[in-house]
N, C-alpha and C. Protein backbone atom coordinates (compact mmCIF):
# COMPACT_ATOMS: atom_id res chain seq x y z
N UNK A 1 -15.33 -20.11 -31.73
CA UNK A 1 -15.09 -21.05 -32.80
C UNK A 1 -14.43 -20.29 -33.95
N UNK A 2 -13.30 -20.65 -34.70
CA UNK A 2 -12.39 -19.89 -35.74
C UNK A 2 -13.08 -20.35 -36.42
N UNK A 3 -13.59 -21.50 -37.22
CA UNK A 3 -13.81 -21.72 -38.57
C UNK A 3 -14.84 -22.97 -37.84
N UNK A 4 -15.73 -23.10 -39.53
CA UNK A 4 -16.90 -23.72 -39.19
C UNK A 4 -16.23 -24.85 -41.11
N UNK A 5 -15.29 -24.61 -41.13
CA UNK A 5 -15.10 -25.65 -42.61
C UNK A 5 -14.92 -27.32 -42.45
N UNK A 6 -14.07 -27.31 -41.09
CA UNK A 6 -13.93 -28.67 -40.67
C UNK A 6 -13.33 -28.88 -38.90
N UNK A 7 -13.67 -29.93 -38.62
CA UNK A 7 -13.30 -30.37 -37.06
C UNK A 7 -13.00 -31.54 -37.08
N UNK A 8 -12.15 -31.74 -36.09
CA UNK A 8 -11.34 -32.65 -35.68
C UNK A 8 -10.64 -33.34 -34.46
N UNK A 9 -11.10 -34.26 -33.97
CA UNK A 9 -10.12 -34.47 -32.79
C UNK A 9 -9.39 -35.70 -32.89
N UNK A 10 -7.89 -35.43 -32.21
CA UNK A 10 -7.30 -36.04 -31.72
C UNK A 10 -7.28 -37.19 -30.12
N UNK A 11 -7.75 -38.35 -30.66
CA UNK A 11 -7.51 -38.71 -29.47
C UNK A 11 -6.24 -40.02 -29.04
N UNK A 12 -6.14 -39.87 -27.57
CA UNK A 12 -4.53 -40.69 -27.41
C UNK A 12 -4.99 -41.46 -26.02
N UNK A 13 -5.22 -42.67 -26.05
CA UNK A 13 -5.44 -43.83 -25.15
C UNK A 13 -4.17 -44.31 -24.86
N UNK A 14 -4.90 -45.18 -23.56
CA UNK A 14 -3.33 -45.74 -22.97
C UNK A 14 -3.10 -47.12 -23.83
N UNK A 15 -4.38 -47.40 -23.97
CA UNK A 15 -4.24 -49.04 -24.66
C UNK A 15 -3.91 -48.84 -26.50
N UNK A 16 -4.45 -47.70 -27.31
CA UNK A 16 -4.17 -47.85 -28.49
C UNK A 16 -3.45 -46.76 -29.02
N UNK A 17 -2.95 -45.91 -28.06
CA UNK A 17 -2.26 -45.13 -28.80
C UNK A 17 -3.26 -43.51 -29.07
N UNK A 18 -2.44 -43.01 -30.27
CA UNK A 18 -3.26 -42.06 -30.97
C UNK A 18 -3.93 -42.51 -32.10
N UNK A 19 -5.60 -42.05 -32.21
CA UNK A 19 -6.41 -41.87 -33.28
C UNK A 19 -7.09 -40.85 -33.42
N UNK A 20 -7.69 -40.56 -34.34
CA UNK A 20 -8.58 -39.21 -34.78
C UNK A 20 -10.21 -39.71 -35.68
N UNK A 21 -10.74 -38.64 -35.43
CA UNK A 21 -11.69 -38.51 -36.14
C UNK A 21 -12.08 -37.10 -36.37
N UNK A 22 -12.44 -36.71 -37.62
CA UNK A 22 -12.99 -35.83 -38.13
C UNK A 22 -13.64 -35.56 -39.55
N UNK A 23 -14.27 -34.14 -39.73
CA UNK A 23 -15.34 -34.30 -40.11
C UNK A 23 -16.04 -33.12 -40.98
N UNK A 24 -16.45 -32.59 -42.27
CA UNK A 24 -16.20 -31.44 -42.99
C UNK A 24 -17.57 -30.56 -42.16
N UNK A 25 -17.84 -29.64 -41.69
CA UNK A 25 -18.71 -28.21 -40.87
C UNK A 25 -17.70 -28.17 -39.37
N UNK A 26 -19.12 -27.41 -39.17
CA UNK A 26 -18.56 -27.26 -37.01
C UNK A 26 -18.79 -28.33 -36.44
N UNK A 27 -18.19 -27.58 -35.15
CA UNK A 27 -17.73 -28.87 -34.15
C UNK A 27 -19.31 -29.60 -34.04
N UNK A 28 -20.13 -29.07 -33.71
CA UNK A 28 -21.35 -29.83 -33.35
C UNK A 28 -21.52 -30.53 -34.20
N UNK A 29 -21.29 -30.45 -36.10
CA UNK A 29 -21.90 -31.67 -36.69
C UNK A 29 -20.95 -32.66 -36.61
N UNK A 30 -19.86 -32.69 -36.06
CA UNK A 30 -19.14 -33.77 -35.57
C UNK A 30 -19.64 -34.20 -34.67
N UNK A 31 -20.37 -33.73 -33.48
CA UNK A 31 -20.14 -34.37 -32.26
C UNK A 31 -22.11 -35.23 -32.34
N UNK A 32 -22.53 -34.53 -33.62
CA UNK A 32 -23.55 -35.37 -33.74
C UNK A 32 -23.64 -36.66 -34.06
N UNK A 33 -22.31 -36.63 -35.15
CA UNK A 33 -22.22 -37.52 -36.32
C UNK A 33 -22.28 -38.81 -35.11
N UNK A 34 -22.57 -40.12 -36.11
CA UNK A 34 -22.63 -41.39 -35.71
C UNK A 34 -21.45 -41.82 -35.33
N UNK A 35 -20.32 -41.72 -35.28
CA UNK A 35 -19.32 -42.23 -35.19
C UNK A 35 -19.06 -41.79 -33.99
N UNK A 36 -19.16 -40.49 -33.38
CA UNK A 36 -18.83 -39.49 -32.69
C UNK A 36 -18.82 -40.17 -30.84
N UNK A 37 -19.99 -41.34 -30.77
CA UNK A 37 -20.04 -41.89 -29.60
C UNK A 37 -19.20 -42.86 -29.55
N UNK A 38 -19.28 -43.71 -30.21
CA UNK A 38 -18.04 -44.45 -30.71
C UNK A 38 -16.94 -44.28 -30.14
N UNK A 39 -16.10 -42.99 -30.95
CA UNK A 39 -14.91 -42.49 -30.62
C UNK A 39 -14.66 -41.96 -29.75
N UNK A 40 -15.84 -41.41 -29.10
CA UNK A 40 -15.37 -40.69 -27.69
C UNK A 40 -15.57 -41.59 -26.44
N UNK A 41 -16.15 -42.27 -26.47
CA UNK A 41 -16.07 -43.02 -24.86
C UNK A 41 -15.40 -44.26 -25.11
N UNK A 42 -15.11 -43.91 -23.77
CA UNK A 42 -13.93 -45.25 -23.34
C UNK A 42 -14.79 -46.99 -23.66
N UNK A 43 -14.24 -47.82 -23.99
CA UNK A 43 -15.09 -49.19 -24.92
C UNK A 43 -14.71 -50.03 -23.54
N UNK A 44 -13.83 -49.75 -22.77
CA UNK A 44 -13.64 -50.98 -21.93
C UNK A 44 -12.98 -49.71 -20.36
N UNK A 45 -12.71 -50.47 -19.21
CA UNK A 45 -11.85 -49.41 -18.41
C UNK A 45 -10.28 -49.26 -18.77
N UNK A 46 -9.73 -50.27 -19.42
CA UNK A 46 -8.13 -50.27 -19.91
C UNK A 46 -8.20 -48.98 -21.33
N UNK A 47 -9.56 -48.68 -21.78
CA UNK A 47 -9.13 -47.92 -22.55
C UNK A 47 -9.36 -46.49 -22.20
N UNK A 48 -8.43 -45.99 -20.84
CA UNK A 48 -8.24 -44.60 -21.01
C UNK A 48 -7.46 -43.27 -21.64
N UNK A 49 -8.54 -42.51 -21.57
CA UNK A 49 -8.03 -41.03 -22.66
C UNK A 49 -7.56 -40.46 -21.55
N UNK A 50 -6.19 -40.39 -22.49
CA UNK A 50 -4.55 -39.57 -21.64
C UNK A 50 -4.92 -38.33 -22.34
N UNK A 51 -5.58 -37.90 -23.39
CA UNK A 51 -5.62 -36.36 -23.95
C UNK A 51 -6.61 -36.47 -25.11
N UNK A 52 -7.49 -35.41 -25.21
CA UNK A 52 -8.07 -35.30 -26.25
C UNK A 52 -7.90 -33.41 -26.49
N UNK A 53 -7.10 -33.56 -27.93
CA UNK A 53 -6.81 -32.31 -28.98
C UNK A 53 -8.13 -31.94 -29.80
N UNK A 54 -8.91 -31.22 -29.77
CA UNK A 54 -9.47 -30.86 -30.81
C UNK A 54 -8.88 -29.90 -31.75
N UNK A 55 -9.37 -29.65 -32.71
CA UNK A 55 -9.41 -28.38 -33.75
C UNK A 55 -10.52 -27.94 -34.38
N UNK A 56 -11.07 -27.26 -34.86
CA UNK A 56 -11.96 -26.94 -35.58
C UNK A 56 -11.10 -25.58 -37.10
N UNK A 57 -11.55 -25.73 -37.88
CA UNK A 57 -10.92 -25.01 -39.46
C UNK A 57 -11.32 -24.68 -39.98
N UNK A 58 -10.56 -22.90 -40.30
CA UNK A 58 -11.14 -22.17 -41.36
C UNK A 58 -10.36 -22.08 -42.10
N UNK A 59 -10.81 -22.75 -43.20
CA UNK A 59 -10.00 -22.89 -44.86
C UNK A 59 -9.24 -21.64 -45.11
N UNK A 60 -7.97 -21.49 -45.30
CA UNK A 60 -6.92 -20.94 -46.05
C UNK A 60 -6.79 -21.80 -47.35
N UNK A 61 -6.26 -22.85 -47.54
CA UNK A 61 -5.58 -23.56 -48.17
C UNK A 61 -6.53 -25.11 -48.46
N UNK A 62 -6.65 -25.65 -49.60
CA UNK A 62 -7.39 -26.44 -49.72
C UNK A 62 -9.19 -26.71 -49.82
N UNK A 63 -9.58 -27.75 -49.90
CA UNK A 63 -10.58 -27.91 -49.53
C UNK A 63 -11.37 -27.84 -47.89
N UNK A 64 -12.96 -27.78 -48.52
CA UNK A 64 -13.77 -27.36 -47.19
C UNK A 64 -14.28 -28.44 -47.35
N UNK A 65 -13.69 -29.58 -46.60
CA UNK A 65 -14.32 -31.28 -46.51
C UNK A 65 -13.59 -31.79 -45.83
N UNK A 66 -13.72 -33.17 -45.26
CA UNK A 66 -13.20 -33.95 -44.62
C UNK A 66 -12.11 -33.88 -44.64
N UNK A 67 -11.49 -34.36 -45.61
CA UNK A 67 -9.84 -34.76 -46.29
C UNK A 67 -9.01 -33.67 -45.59
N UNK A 68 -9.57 -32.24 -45.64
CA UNK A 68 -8.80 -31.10 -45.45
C UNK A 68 -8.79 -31.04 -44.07
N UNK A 69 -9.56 -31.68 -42.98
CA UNK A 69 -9.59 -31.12 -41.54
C UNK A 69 -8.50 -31.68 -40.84
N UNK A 70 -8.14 -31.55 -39.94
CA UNK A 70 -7.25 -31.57 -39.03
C UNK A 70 -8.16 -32.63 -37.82
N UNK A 71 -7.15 -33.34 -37.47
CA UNK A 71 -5.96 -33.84 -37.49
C UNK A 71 -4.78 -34.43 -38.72
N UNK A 72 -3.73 -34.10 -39.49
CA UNK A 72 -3.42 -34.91 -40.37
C UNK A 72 -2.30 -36.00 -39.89
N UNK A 73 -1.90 -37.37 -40.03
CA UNK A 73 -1.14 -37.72 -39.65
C UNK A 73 -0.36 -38.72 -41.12
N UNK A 74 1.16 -38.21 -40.75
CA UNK A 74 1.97 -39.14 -41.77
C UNK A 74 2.95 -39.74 -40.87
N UNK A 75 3.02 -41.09 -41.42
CA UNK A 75 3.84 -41.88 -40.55
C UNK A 75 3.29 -41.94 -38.91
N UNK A 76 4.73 -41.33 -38.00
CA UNK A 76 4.24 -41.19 -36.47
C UNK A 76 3.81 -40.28 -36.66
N UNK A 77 4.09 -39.51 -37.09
CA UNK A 77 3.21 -37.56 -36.87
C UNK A 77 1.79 -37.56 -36.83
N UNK A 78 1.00 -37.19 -36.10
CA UNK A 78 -0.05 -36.76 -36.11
C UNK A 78 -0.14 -35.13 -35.25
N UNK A 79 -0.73 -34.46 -36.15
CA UNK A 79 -0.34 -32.71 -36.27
C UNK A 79 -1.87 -32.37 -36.25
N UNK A 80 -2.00 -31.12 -35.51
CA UNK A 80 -3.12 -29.98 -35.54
C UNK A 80 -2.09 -28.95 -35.77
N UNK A 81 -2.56 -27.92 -36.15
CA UNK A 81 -1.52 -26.29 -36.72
C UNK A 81 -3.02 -25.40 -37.32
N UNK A 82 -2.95 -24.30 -36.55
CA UNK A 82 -3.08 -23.34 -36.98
C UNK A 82 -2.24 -22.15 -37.49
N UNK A 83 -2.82 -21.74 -38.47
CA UNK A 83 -1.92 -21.11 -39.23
C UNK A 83 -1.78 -20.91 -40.37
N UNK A 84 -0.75 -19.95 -41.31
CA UNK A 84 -0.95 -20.60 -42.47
C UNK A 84 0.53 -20.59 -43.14
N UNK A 85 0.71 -21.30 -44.14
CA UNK A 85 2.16 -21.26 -44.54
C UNK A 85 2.53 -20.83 -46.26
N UNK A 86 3.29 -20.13 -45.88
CA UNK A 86 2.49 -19.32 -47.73
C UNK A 86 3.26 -20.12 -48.94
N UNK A 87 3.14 -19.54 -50.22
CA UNK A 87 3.09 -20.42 -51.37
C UNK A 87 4.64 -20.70 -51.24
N UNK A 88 5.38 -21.56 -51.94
CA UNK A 88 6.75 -21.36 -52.45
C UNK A 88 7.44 -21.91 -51.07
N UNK A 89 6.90 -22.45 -50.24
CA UNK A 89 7.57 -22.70 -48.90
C UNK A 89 8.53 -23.48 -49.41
N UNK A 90 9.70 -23.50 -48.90
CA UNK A 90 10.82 -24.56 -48.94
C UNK A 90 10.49 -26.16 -48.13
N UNK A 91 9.09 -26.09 -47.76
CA UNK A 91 9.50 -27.18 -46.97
C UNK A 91 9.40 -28.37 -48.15
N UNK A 92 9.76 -30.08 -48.06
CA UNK A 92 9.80 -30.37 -49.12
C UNK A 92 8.28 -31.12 -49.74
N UNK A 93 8.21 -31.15 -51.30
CA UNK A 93 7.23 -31.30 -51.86
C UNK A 93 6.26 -30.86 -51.06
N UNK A 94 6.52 -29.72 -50.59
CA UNK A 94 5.12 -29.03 -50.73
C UNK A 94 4.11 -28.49 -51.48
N UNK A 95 4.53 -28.43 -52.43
CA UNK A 95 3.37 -28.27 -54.02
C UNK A 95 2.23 -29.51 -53.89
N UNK A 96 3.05 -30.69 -53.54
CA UNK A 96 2.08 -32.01 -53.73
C UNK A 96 1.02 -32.04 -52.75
N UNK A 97 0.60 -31.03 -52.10
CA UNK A 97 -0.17 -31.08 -50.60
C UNK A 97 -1.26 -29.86 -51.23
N UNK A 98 -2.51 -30.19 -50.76
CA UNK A 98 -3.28 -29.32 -51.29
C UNK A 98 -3.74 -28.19 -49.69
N UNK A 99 -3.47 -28.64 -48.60
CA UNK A 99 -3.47 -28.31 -47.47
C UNK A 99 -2.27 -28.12 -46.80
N UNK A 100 -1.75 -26.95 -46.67
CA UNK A 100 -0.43 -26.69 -45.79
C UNK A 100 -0.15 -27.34 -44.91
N UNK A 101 -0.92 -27.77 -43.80
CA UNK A 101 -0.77 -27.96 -42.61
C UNK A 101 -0.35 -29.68 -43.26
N UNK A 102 -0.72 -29.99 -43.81
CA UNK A 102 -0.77 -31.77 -44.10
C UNK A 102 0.68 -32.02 -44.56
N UNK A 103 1.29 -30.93 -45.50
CA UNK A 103 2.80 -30.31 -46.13
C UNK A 103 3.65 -30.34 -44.52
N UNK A 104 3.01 -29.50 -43.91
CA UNK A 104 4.02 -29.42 -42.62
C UNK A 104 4.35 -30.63 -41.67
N UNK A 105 3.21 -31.84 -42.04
CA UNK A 105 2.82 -32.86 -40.90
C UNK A 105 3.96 -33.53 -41.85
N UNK A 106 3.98 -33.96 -42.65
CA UNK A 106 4.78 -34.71 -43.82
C UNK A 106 6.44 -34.32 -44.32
N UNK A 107 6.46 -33.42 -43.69
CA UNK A 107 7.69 -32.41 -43.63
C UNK A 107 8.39 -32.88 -41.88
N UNK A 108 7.40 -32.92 -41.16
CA UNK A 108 8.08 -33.27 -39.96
C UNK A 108 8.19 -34.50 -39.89
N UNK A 109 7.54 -35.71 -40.64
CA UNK A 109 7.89 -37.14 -40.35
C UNK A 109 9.22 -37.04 -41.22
């Protein structure tokens, strides 16, 4: 496990597409959380998981809470990235992003 600040998964059904859930500690207090059954099993048989992305995050950049975990999605983009992307990046309005990776997701839509 890299980081215990936040977790996240990505998930992508045949019937709805991509959604996420995540959640500010480690993976386990996600997979405790209430929501967590919910989101992970299939609700009907038409709704099968074509892929599930996790992440789990250790803060560089931003907050250690929800808001900051990964998955971020703008527009179509929905992004996991590890990594980090340093100050002054050219990508655009990146100042306005308190989380790099969310700068990069918003940069690629």
């Amino acid at each position: 496990m890299r980081g215990r600040d936040g977790t996240g998964i990505l998930k992508i059904t045949k019937k709805d597409g991509a959604s996420s859930l995540k959640k500010q500690g480690d993976p386990f207090e996600l997979f405790s959380s209430t929501n967590y059954d919910n989101f992970h099993y299939p609700k009907s048989k038409k709704d099968i998981i074509k892929a599930l992305i996790g992440h789990n995050r250790y803060a560089t950049t931003g907050g250690k809470d929800t808001k900051s975990a990964h998955p971020f999605k703008r527009g179509n983009i929905t992004l996991v990235h590890n990594g980090s992307i340093v100050q002054g990046s050219p990508l655009p309005d990146f100042h306005k992003f308190e989380v790099d990776s969310d700068a990069l997701c918003n940069a690629i839509n």
